[in-house]
Protein backbone atom coordinates (compact mmCIF):
# COMPACT_ATOMS: atom_id res chain seq x y z
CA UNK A 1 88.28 154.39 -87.72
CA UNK A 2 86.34 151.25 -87.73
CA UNK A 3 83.45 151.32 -85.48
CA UNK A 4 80.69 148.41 -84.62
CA UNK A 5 77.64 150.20 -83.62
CA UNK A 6 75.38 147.41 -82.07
CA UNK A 7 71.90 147.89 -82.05
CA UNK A 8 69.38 148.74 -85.08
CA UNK A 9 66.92 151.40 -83.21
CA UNK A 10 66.81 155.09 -82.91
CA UNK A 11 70.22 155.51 -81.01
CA UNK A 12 72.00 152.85 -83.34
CA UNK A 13 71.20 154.61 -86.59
CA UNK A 14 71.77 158.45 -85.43
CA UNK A 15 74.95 157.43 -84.44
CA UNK A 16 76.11 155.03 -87.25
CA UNK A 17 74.67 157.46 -89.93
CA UNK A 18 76.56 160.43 -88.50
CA UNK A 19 79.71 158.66 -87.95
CA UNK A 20 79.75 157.36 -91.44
CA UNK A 21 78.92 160.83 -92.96
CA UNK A 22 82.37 161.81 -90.95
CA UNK A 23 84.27 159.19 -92.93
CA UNK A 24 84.44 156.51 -90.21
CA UNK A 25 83.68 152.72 -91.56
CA UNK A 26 80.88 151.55 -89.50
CA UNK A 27 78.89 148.66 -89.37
CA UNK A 28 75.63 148.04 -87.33
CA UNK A 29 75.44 144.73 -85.44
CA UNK A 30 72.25 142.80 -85.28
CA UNK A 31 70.84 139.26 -83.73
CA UNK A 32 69.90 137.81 -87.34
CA UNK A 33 70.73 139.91 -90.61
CA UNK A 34 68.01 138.16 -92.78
CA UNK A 35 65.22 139.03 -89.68
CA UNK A 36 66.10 142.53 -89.85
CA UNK A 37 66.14 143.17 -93.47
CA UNK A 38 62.94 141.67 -93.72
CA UNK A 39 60.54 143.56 -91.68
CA UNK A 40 58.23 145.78 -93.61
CA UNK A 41 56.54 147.63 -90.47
CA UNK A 42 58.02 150.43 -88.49
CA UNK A 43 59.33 149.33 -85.25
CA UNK A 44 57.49 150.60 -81.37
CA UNK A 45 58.96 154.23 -82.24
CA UNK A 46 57.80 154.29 -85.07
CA UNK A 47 61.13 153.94 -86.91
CA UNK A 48 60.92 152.77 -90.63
CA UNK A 49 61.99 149.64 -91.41
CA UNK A 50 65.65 149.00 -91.69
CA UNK A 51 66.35 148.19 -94.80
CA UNK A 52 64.76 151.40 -95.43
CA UNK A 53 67.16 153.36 -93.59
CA UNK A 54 69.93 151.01 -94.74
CA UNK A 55 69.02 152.44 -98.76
CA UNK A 56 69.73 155.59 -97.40
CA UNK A 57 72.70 154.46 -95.76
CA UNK A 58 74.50 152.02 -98.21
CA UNK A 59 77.90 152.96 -97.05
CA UNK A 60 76.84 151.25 -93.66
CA UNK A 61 76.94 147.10 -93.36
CA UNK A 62 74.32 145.29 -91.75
CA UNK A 63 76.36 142.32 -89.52
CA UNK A 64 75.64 139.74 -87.07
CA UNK A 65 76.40 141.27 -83.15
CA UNK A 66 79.65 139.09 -83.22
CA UNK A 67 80.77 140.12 -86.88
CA UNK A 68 80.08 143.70 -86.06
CA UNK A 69 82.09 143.71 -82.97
CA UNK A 70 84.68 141.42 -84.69
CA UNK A 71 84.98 144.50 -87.10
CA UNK A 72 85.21 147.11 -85.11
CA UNK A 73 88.45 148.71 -83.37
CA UNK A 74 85.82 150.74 -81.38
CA UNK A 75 81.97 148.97 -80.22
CA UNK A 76 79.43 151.28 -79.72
CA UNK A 77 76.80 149.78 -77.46
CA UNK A 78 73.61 151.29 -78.54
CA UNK A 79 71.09 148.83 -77.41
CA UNK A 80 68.54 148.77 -74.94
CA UNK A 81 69.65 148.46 -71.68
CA UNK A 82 67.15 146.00 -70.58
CA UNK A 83 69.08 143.88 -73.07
CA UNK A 84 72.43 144.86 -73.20
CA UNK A 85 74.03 142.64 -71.56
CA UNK A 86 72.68 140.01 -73.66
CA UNK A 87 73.62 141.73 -76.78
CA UNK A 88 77.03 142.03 -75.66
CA UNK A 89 77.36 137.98 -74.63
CA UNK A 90 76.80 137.69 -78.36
CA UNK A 91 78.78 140.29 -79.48
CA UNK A 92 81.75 137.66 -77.66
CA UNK A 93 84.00 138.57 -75.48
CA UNK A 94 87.06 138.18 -77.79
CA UNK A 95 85.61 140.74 -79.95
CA UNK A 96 85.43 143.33 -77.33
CA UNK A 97 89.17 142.51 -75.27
CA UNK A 98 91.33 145.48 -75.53
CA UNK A 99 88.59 147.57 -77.47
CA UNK A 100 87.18 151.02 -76.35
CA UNK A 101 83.45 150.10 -75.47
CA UNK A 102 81.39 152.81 -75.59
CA UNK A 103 78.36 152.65 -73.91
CA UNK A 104 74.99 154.75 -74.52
CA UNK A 105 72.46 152.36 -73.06
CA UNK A 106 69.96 153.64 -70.28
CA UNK A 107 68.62 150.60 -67.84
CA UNK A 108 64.96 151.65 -68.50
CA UNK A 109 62.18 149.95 -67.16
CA UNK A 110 58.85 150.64 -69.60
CA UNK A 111 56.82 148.10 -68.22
CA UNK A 112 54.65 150.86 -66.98
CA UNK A 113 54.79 153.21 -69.64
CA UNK A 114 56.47 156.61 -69.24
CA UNK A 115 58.71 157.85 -67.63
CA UNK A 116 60.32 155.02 -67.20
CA UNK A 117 61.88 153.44 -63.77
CA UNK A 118 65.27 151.81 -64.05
CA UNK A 119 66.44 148.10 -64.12
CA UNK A 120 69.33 149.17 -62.03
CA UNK A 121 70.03 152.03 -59.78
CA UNK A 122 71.81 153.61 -56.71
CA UNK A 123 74.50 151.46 -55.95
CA UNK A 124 75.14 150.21 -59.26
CA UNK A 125 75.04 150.89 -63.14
CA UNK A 126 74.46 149.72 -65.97
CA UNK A 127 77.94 150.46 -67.18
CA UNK A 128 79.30 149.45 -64.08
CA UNK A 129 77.66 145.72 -64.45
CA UNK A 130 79.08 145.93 -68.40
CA UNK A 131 83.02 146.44 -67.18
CA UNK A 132 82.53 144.27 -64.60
CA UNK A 133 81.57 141.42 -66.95
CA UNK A 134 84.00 142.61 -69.84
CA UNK A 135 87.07 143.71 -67.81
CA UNK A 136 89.39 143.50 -70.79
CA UNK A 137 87.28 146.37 -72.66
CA UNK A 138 87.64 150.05 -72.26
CA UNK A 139 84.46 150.68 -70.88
CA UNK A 140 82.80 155.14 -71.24
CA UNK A 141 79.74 156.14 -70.78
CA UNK A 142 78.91 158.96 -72.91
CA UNK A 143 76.07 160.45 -74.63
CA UNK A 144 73.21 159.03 -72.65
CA UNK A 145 71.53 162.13 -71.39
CA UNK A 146 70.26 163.76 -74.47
CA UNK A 147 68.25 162.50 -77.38
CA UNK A 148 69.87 160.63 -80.26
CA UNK A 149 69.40 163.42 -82.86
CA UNK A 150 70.99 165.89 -80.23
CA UNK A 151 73.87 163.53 -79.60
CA UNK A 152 75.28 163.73 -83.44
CA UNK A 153 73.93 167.34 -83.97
CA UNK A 154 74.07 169.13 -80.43
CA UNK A 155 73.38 172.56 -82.49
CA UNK A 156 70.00 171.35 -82.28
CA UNK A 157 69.85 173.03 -78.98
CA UNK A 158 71.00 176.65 -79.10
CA UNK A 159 73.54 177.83 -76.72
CA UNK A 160 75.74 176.36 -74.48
CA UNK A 161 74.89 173.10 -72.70
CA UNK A 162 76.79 170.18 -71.42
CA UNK A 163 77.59 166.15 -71.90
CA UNK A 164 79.43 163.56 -69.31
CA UNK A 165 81.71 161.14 -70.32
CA UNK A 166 82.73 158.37 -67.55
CA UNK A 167 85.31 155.47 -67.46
CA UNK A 168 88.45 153.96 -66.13
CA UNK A 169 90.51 154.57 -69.07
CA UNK A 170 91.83 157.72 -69.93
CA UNK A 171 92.71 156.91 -73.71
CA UNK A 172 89.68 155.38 -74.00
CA UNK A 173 87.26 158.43 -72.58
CA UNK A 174 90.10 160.42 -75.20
CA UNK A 175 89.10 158.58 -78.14
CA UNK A 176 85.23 158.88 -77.33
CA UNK A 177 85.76 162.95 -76.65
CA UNK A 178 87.66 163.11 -79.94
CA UNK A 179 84.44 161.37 -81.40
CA UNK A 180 81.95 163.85 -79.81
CA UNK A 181 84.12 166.69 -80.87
CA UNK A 182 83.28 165.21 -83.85
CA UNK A 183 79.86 165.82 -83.74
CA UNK A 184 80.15 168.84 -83.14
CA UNK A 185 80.28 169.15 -79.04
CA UNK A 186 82.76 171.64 -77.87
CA UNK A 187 85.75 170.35 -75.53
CA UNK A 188 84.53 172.73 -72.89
CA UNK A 189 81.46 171.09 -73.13
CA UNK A 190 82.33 167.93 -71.94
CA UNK A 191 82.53 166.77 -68.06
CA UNK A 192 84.58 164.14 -67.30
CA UNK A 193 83.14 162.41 -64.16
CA UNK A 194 85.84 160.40 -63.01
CA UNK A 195 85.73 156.40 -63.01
CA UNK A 196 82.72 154.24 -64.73
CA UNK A 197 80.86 154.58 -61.26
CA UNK A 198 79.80 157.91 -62.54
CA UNK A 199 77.82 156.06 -64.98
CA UNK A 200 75.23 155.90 -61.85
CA UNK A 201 74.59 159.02 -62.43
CA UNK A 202 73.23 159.99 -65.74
CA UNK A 203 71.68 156.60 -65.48
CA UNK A 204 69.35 157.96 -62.78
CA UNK A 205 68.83 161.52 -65.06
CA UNK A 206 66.73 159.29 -67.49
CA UNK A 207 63.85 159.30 -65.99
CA UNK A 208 63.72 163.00 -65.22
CA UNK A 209 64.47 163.34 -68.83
CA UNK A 210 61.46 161.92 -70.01
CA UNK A 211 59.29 163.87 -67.36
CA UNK A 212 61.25 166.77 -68.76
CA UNK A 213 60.47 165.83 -72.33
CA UNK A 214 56.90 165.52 -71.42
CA UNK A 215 56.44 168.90 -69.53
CA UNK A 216 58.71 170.83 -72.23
CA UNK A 217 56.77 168.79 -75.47
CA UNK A 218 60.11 168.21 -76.99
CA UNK A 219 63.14 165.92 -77.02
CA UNK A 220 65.44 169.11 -78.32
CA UNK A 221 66.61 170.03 -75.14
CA UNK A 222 69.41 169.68 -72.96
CA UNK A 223 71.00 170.71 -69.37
CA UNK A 224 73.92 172.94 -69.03
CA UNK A 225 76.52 173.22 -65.98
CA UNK A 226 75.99 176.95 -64.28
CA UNK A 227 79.56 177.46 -62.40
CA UNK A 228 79.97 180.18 -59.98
């Protein structure tokens, strides 16, 4: 499949790295190719540069947000969520009509370190506010309540735990299940939550996630559904 992963951090290289080890063509969108490639520093997570990872990764382009998405029969949005909406304006919305849009972005707020608030909450969602302004794309929300190394290689966690997958479109939350499968996440392990409103809700988890991650010293952890 050809997949646009936008967004160069943490979350947009776990998941373009993975999905190109699974055969998928993937490209990684960014503002300006030549900016990226030449920063020398690790980035505020202490990420190495790029085009360091990118030598490790040859098989996956660096493109402009709008080439990327142009590319792609699926768009992965993998940047921040303080910025998202942004990033997808110039991703264009041609580029995303008709397209499965998968969604991984939190709304955090770090202005005042950690754990983080949220930009939007309650009675709205980030993923909500993303269909909304792209009706023509398949918007799911999937993924965002475990770290990005967990997402591609859930056996990071032992046992049995749980992800969420949200959206409007059935074929659409299909296609992005197939893709977790994928990685390795058991069908049973999914929970579909109904329409993209239920992106509200593992929006809110994030910030008991990080006060999680801080009490437990660890981002290799994860929740799992008890039924009786």
């Amino acid at each position: 499949m050809k997949i646009a992963v936008l967004g160069t951090g943490m979350v947009g290289r776990a998941l373009a790295g993975r999905l190109s080890a699974l055969g998928h063509d993937v490209v990684i969108g960014t503002r300006t190719v030549e900016q990226t490639l030449a920063r020398t520093e690790p980035d505020a997570m202490g990420n190495v540069p790029f085009g360091q990872w990118q030598g490790e990764h040859p098989a996956v382009r660096l493109l402009t947000f709008a080439d990327a998405a142009a590319h792609g029969d699926l768009v992965v949005n993998a940047s921040p969520g303080a910025i998202s909406l942004t990033v997808l304006e110039a991703a264009g919305a041609a580029n995303l009509s008709g397209k499965v849009l998968w969604d991984i972005a939190l709304p955090l707020d770090l202005s005042q370190g950690l754990p983080p608030t949220l930009t939007v909450a309650n009675t709205d969602s980030l993923g909500e506010q993303i269909q909304r302004a792209y009706p023509d794309a398949r918007v799911v929300k999937a993924l965002t309540t475990v770290f990005a190394e967990v997402m591609v290689h859930p056996g990071r966690v032992p046992g049995e735990h749980n992800i969420f997958v949200a959206g409007e479109d059935a074929d659409a939350k299909a296609t992005v299940t197939e893709l977790i499968g994928q990685f390795g996440w058991p069908a049973k392990a999914v929970v579909d939550l109904g329409g993209i409103r239920g992106a509200r809700g593992v929006e809110m988890y994030g910030p008991f996630y990080f006060a999680m991650s801080a009490a437990l010293g660890t981002f290799d952890f994860n929740i799992a559904i008890v039924r009786a």
